[in-house]
N, C-alpha and C. Protein backbone atom coordinates (compact mmCIF):
# COMPACT_ATOMS: atom_id res chain seq x y z
N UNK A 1 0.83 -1.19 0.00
CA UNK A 1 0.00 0.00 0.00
C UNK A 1 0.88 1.25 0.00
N UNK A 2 0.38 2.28 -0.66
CA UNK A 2 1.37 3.64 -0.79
C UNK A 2 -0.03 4.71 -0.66
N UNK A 3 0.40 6.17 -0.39
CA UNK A 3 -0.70 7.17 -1.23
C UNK A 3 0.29 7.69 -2.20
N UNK A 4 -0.60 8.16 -3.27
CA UNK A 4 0.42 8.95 -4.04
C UNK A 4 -1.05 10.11 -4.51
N UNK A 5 -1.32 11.27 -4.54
CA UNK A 5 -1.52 12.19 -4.43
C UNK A 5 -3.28 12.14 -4.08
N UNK A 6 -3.31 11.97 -3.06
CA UNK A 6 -4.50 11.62 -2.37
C UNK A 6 -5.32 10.52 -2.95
N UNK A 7 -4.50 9.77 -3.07
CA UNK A 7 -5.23 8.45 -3.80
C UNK A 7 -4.43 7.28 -2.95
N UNK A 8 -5.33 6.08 -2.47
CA UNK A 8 -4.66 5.15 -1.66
C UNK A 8 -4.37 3.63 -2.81
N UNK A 9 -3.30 3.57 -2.93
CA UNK A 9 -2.95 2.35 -4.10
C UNK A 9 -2.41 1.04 -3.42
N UNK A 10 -3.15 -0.03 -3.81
CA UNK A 10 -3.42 -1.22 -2.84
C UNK A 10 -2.90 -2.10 -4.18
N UNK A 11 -1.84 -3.27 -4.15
CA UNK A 11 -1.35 -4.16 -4.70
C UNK A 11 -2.00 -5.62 -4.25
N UNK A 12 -2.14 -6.18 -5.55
CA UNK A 12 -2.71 -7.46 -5.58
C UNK A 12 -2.38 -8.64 -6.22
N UNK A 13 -2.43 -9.35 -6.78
CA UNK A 13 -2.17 -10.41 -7.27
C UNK A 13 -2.49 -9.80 -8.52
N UNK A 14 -0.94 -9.86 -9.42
CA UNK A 14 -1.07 -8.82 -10.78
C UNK A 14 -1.77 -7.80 -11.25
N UNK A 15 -1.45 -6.88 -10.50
CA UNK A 15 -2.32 -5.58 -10.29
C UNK A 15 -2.26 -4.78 -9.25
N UNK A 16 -2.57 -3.27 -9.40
CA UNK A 16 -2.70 -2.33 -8.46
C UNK A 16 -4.32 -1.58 -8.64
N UNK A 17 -4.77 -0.88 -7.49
CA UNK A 17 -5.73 -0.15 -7.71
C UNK A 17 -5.35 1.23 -7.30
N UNK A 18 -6.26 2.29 -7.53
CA UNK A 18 -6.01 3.46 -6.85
C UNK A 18 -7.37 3.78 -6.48
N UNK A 19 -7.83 4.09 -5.06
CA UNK A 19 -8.48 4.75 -4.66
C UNK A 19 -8.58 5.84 -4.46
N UNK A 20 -9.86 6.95 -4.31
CA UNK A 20 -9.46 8.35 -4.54
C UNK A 20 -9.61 8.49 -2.62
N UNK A 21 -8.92 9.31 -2.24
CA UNK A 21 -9.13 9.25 -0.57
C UNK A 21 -10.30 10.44 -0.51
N UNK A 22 -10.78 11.23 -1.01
CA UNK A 22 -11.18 12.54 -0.17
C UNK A 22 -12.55 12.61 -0.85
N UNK A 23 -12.94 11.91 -2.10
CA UNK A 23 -14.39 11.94 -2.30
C UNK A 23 -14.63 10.46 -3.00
N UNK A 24 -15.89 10.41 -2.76
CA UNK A 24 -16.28 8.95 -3.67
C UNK A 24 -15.74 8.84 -5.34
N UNK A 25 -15.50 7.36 -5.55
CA UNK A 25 -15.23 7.21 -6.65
C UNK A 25 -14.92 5.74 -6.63
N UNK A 26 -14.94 5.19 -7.96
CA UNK A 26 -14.41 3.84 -8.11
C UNK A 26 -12.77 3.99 -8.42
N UNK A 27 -12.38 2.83 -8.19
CA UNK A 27 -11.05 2.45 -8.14
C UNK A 27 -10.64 2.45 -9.70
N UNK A 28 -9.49 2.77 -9.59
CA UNK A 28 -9.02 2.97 -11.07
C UNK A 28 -7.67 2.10 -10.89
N UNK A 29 -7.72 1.08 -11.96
CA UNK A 29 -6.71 0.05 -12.29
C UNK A 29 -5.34 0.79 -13.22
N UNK A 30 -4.50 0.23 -12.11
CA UNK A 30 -3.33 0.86 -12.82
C UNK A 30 -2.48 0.11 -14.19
N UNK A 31 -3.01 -0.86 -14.53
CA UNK A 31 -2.71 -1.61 -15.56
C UNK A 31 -3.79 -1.88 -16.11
N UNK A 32 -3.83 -1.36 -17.54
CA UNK A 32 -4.99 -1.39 -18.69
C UNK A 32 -5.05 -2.57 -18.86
N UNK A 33 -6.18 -3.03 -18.63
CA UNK A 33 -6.33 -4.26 -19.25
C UNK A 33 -6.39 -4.99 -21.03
N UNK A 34 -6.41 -3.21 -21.79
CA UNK A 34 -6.10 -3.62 -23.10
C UNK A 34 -4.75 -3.50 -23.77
N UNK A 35 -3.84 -2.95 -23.18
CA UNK A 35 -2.58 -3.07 -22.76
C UNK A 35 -1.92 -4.67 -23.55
N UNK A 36 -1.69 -4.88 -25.19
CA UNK A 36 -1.54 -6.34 -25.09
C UNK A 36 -0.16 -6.64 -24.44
N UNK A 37 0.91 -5.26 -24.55
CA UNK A 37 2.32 -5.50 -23.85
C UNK A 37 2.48 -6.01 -21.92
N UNK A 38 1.32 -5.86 -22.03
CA UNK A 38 1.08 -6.17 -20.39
C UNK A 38 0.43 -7.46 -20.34
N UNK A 39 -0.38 -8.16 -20.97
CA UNK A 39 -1.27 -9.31 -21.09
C UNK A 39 -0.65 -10.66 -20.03
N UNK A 40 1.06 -10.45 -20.32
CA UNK A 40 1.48 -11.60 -19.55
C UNK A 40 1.23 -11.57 -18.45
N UNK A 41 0.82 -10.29 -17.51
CA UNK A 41 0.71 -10.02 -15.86
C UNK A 41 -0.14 -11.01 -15.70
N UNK A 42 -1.32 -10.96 -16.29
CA UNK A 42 -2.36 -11.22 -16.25
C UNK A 42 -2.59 -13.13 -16.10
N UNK A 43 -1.89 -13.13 -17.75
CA UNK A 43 -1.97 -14.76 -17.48
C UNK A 43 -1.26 -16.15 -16.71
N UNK A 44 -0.38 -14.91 -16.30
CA UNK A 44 0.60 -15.78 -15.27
C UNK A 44 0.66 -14.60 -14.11
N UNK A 45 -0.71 -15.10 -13.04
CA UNK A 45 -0.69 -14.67 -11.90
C UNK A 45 0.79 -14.24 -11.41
N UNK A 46 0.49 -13.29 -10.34
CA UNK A 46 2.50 -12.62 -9.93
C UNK A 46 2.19 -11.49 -8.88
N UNK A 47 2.52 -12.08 -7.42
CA UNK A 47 2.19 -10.64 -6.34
C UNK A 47 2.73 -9.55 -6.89
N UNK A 48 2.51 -8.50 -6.17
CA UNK A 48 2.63 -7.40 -6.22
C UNK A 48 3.22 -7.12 -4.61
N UNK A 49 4.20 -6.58 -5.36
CA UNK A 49 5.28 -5.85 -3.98
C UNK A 49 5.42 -4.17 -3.96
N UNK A 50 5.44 -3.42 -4.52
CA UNK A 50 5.47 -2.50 -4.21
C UNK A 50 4.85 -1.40 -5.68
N UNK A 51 3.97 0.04 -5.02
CA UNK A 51 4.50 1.18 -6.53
C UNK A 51 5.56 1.87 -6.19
N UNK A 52 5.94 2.71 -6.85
CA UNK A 52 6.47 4.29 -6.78
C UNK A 52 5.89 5.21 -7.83
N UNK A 53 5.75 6.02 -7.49
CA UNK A 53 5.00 7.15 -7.85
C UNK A 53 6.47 7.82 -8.37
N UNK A 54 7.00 7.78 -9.90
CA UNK A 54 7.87 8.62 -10.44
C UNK A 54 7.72 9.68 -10.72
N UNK A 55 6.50 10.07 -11.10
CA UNK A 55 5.89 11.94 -11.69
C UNK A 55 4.52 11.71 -11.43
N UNK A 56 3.37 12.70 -11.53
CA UNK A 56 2.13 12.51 -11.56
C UNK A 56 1.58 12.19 -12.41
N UNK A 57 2.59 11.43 -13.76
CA UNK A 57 2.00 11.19 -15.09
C UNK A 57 2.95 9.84 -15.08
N UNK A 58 3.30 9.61 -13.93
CA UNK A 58 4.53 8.14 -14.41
C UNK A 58 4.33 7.10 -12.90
N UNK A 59 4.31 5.85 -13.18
CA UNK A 59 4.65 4.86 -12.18
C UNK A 59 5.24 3.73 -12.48
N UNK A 60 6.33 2.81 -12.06
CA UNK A 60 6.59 1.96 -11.51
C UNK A 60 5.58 1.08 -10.62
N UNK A 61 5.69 -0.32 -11.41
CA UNK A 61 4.70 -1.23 -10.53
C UNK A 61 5.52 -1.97 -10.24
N UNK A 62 6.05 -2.87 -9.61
CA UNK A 62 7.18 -3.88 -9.19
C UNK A 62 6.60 -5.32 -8.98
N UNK A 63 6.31 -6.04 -9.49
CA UNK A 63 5.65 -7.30 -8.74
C UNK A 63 7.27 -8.56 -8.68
N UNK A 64 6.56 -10.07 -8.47
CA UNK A 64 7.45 -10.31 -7.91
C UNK A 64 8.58 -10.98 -9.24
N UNK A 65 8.18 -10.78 -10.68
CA UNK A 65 9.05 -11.28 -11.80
C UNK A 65 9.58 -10.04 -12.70
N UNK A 66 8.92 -8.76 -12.27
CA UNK A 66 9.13 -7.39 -13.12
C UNK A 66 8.84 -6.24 -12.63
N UNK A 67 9.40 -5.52 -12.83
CA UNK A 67 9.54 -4.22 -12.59
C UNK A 67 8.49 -3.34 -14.14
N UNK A 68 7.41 -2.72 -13.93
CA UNK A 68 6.62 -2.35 -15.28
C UNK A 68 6.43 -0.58 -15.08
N UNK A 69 6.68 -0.39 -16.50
CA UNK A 69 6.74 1.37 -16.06
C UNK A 69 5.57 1.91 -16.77
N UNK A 70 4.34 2.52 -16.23
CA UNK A 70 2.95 2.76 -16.61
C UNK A 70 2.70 4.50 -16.67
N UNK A 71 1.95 5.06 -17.49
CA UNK A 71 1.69 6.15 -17.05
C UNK A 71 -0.05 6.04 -16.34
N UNK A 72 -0.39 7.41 -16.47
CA UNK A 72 -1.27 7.26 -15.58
C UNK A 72 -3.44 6.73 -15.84
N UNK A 73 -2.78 6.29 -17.22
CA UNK A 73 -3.91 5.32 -17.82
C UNK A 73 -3.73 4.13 -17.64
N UNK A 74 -2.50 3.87 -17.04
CA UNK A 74 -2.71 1.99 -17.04
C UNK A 74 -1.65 2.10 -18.28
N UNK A 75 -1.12 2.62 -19.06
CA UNK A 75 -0.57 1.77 -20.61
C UNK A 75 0.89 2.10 -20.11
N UNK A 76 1.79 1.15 -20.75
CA UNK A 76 3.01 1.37 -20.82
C UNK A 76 3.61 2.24 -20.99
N UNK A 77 4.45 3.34 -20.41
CA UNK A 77 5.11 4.18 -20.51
C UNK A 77 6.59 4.22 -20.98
N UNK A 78 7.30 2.85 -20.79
CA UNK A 78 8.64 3.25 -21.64
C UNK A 78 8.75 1.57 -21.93
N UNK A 79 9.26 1.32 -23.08
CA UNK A 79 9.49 0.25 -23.67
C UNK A 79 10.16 -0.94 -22.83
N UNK A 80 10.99 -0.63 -22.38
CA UNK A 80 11.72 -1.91 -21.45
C UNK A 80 11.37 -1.76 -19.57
N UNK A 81 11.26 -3.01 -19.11
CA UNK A 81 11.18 -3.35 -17.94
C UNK A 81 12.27 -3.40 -16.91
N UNK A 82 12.31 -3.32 -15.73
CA UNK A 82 13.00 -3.69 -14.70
C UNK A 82 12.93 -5.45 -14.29
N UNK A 83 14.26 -5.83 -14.02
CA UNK A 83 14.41 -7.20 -14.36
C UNK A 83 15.17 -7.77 -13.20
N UNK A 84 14.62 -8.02 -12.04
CA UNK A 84 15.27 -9.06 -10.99
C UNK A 84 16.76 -9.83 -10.95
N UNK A 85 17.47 -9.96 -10.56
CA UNK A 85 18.47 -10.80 -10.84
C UNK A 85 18.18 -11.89 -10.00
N UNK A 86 17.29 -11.71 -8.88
CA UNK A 86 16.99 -12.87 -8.01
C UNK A 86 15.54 -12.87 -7.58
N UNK A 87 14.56 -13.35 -6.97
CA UNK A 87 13.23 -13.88 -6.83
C UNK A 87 13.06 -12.70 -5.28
N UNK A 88 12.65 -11.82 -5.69
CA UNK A 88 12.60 -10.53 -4.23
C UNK A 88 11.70 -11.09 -3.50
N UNK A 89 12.27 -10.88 -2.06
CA UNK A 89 10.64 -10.93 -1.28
C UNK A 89 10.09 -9.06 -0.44
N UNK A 90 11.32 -8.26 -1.07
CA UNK A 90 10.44 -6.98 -0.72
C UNK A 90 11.22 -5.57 -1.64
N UNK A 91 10.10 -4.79 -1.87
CA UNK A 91 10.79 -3.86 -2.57
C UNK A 91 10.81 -2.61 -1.71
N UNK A 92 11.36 -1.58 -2.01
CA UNK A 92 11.27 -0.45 -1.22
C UNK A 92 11.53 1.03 -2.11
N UNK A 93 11.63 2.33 -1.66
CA UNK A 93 11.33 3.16 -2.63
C UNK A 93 12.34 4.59 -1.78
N UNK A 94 13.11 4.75 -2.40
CA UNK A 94 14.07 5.87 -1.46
C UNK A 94 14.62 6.96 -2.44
N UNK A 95 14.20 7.58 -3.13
CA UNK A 95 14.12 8.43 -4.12
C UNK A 95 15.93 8.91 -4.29
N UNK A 96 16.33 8.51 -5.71
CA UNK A 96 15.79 7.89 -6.53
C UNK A 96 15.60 6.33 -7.17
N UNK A 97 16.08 6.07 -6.05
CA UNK A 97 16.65 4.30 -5.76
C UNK A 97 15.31 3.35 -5.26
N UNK A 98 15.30 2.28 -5.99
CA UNK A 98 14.24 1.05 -5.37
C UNK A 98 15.36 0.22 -4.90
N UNK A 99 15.14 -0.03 -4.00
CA UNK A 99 15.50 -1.14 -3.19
C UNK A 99 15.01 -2.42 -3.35
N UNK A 100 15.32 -3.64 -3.84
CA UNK A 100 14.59 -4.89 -4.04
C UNK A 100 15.93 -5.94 -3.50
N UNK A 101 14.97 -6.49 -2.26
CA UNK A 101 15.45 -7.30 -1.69
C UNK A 101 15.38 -9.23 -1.71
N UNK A 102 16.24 -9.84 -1.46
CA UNK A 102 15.75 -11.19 -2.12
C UNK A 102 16.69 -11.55 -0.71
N UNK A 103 16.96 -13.43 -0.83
CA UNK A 103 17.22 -13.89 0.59
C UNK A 103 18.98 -13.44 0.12
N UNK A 104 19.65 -13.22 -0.88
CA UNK A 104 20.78 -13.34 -0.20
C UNK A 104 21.39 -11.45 -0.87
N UNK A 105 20.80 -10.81 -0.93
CA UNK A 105 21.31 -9.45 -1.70
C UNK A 105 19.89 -8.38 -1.38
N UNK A 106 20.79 -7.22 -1.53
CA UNK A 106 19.71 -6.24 -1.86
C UNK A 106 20.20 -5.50 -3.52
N UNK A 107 19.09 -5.37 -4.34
CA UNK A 107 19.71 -5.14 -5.29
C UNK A 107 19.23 -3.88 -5.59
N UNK A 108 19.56 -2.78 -5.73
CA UNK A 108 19.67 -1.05 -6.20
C UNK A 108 19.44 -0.42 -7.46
N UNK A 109 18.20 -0.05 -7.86
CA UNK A 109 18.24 0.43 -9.39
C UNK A 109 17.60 1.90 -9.22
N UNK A 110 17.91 2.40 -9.97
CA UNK A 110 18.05 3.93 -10.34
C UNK A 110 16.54 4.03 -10.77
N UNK A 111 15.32 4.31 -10.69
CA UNK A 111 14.16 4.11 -11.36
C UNK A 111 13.73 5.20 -12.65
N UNK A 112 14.74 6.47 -12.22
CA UNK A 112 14.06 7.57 -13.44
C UNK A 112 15.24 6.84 -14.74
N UNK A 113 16.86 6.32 -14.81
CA UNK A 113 17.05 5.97 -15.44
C UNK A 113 16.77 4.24 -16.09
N UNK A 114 16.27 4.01 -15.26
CA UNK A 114 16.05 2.49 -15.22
C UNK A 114 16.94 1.41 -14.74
N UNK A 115 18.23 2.09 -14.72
CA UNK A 115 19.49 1.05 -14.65
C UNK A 115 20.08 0.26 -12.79
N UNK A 116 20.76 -0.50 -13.34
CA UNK A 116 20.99 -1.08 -12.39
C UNK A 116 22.19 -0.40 -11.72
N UNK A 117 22.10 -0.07 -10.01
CA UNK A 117 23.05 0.81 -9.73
C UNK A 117 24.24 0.29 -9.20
N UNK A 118 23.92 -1.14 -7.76
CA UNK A 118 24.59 -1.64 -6.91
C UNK A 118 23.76 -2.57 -6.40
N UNK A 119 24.44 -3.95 -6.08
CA UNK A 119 23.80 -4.79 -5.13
C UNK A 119 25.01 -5.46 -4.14
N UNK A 120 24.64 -4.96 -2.81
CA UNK A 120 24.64 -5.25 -1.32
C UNK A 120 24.85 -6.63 -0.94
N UNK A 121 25.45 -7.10 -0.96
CA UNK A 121 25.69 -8.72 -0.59
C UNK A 121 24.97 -9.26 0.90
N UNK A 122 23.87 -8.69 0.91
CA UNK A 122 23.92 -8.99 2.36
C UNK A 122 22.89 -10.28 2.61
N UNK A 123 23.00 -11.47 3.49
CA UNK A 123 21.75 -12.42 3.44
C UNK A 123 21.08 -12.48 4.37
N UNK A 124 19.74 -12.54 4.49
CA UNK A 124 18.46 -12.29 4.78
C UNK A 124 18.21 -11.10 5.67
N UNK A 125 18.72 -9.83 5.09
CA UNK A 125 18.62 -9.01 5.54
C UNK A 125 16.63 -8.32 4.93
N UNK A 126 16.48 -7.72 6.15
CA UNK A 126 15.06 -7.25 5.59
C UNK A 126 15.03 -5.34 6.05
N UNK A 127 13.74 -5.06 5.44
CA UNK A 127 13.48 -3.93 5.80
C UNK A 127 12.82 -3.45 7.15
N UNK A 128 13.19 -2.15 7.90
CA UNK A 128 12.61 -2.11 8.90
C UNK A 128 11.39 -0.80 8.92
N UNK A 129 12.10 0.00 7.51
CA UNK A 129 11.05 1.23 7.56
C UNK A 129 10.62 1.58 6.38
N UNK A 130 9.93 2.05 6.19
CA UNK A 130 9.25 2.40 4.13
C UNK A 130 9.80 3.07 3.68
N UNK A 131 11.28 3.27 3.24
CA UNK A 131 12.14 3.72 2.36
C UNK A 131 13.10 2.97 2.57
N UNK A 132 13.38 1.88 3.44
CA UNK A 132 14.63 0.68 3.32
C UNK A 132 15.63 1.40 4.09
N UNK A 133 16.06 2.64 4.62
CA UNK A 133 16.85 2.94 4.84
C UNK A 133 17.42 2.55 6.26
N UNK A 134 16.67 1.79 6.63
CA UNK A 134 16.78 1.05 8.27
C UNK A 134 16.46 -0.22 8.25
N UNK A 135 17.28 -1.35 8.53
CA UNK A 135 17.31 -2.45 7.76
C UNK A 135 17.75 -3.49 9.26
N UNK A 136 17.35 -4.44 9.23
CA UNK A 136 17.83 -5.72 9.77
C UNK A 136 18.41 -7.08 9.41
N UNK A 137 19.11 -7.48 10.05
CA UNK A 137 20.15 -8.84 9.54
C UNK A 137 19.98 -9.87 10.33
N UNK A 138 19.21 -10.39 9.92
CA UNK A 138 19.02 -11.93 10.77
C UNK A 138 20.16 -12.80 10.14
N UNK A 139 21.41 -13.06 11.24
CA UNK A 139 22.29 -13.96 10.87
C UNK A 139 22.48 -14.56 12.33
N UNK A 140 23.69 -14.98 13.12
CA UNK A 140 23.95 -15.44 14.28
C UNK A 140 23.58 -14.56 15.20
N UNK A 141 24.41 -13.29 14.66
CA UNK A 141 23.83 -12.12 16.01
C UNK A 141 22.86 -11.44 14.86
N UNK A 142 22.09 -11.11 15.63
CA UNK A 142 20.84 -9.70 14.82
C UNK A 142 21.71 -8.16 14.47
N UNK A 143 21.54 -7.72 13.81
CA UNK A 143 22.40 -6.62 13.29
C UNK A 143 21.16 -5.68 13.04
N UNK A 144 21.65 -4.21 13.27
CA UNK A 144 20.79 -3.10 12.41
C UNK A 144 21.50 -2.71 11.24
N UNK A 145 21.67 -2.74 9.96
CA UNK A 145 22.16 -1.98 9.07
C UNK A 145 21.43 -0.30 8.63
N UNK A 146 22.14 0.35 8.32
CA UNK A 146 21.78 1.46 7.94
C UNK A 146 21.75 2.09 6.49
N UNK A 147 21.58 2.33 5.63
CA UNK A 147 21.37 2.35 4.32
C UNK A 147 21.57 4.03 3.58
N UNK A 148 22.76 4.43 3.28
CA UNK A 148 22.99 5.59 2.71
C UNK A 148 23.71 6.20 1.82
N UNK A 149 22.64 7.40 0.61
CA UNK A 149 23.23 7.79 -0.28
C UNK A 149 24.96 8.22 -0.08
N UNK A 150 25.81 8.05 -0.50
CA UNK A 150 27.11 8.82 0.18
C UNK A 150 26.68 9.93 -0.60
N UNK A 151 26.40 10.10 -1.71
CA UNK A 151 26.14 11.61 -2.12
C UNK A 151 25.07 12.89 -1.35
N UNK A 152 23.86 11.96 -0.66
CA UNK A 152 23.51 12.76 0.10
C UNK A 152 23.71 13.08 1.57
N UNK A 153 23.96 14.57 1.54
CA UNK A 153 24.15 15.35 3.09
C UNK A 153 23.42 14.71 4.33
N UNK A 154 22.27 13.83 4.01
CA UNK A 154 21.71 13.57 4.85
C UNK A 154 22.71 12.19 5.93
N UNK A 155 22.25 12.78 7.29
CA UNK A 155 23.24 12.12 8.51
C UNK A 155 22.32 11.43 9.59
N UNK A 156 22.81 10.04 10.14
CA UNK A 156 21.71 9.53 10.82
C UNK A 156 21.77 10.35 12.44
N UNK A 157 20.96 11.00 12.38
CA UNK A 157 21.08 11.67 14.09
C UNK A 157 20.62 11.11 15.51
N UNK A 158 20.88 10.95 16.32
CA UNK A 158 21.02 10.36 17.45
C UNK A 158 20.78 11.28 18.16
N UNK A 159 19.31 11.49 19.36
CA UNK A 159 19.23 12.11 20.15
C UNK A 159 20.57 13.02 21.20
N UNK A 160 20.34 14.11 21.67
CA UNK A 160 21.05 14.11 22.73
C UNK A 160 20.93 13.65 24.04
N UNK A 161 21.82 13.16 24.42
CA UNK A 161 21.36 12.86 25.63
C UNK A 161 22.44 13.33 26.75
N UNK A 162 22.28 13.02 28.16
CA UNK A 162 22.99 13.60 29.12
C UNK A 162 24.38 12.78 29.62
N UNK A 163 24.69 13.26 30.55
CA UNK A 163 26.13 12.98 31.08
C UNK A 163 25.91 11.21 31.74
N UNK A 164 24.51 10.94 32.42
CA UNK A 164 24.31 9.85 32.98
C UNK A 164 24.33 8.69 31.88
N UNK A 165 23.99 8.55 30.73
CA UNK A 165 23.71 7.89 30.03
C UNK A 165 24.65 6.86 29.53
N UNK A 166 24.27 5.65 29.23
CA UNK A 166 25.10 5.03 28.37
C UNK A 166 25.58 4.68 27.31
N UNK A 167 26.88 4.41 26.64
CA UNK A 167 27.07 4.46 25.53
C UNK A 167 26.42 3.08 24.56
N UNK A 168 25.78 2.45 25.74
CA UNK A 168 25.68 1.18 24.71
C UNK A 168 24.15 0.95 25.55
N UNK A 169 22.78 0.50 24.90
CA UNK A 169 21.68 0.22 24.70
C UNK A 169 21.66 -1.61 25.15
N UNK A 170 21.33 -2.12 25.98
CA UNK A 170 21.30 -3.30 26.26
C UNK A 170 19.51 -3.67 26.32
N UNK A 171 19.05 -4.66 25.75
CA UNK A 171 17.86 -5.08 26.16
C UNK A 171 17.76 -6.24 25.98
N UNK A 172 17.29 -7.30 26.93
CA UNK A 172 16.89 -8.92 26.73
C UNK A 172 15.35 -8.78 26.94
N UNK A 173 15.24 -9.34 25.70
CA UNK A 173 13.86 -10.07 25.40
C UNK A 173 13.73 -11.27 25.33
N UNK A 174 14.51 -12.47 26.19
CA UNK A 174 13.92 -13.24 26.83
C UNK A 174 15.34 -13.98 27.13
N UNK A 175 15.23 -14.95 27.84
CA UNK A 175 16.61 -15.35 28.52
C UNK A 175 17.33 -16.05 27.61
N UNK A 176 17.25 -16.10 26.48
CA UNK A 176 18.31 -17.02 25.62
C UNK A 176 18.70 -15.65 24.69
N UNK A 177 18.25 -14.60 24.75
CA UNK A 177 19.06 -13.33 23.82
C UNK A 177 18.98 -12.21 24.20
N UNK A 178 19.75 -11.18 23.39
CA UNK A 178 20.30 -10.28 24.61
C UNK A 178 20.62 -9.65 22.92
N UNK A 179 20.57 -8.08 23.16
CA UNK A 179 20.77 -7.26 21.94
C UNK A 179 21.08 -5.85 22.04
N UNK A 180 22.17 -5.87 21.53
CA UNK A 180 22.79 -4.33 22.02
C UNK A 180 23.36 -3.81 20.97
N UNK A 181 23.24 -2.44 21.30
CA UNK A 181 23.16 -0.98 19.94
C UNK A 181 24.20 -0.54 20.58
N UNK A 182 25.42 -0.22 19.61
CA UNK A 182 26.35 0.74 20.60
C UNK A 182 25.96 2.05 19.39
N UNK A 183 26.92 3.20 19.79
CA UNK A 183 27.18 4.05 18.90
C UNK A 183 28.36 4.77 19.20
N UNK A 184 28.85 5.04 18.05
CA UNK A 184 30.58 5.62 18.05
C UNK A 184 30.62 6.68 18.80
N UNK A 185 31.45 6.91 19.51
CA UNK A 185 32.03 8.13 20.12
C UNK A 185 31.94 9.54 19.13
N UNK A 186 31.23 10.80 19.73
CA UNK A 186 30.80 11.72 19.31
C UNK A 186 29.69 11.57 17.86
N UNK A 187 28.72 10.92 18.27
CA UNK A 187 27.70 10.87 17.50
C UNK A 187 26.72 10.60 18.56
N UNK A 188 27.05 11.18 19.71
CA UNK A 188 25.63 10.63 20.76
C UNK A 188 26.11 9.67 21.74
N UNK A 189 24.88 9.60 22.69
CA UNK A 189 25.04 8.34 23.30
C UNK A 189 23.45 8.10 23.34
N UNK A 190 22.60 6.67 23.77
CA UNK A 190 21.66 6.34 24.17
C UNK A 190 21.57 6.13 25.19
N UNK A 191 20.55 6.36 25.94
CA UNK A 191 19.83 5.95 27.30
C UNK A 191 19.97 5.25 27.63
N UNK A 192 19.77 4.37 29.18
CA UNK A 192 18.92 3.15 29.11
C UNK A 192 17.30 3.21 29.08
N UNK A 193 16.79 2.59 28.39
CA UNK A 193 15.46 2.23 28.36
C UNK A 193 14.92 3.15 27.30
N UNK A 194 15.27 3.74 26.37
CA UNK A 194 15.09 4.44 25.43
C UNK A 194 14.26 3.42 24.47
C-alpha cells in the first residue's frame, strides 16, 4: 500500500488499484487491461510488492518477476522493464533508488534511469522502515544496518542525551538473547530504556 496524491494504491495479485481518498469514486486500475504489452501479468498470476509514484504522469509497478513502467492510464510508458536478478521478497522506494530485496542481496536500481546501480551482498537481511533505509540482519547475532546515499548530506542523528547515560543500549527479550546498539564516540550516546 502507498498514497500517491490523495489516492490510496493497494497491490494485488497482478495488479494495483487506486483509490481516490477525499471523495467517492471507483477504483481505477493501474494496468490497462487492453494493454496487449502487459497481457502476460495477467496470465501468469505474480504478487505485487510495491509502486512508486515517479511523476504525476509516471509509475513503476514492481511485482514479484518485473519491474513495469505505466503512465497514468494503465498503458506502458517506456518500452523496457525492470528485471530481478533474483526472486525478491520486498521492494522499497528511497528516491531515486528502489531497493529490491531477495534472501541473499539487496539489489539497487536507479528508477528515473532504469538502470541497475549496486547490489549489497547482504543475506536475509530485511526492511525495517518504508524507504529501506533502516534495515535488519538476521544472521547469528541480529544486526541493524543502515542504508545511505554517500552523495547525500543527509546524517543519521542520534538524540542528545545527558552525562548519565550510556554508551551502549542493552535489552533482553527473553533469557536465551540479549541485543545491544552501541554508537561511536561523538555521535551521541543512548539511554537506558530508550
Amino acid at each position: 500500500m502507498a498514497i500517491f496524491s490523495e489516492q490510496l494504491c493497494v497491490g494485488f495479485q497482478s495488479g494495483f488499484l487506486r483509490y481516490p481518498l477525499r471523495r467517492e469514486g471507483i477504483p481505477y486500475r493501474m494496468l490497462h487491461s487492453h494493454d496487449p504489452t502487459l497481457s502476460f501479468i495477467a496470465q501468469q498470476p505474480v504478487d505485487a510488492l510495491c509502486a512508486v509514484e515517479i511523476s504525476s504522469i509516471e509509475y513503476l509497478l514492481c511485482f514479484k518477476s518485473v519491474g513495469i513502467y505505466t503512465d497514468s492510464r494503465g498503458l506502458r510508458s517506456r518500452p523496457g522493464d525492470l528485471m530481478w536478478p533474483a526472486v525478491p521478497t520486498d521492494c522499497r522506494y528511497n528516491a531515486p533508488y528502489l531497493l529490491v530485496y531477495s534472501e541473499n542481496a539487496v539489489d539497487i536500481f536507479d528508477v528515473n534511469s532504469a538502470e541497475w546501480v549496486q547490489t549489497v551482498p547482504l543475506r536475509k537481511v530485511r526492511p525495517l522502515n518504508s524507504e529501506g533505509s533502516l534495515n535488519i540482519l538476521h544472521l547469528e547475532t541480529i544486526r541493524l544496518i543502515y542504508f545511505k546515499n554517500k552523495t547525500s548530506e543527509d546524517e543519521l542523528v542520534f538524540p542528545e542525551t545527558s552525562d548519565s547515560c550510556q554508551k551502549q543500549m542493552i535489552r533482553h527479550i527473553d533469557s536465551k538473547r540479549r541485543y545491544s546498539f552501541r554508537v561511536p564516540r561523538g555521535k551521541g550516546t543512548l539511554c537506558k530504556g530508550l
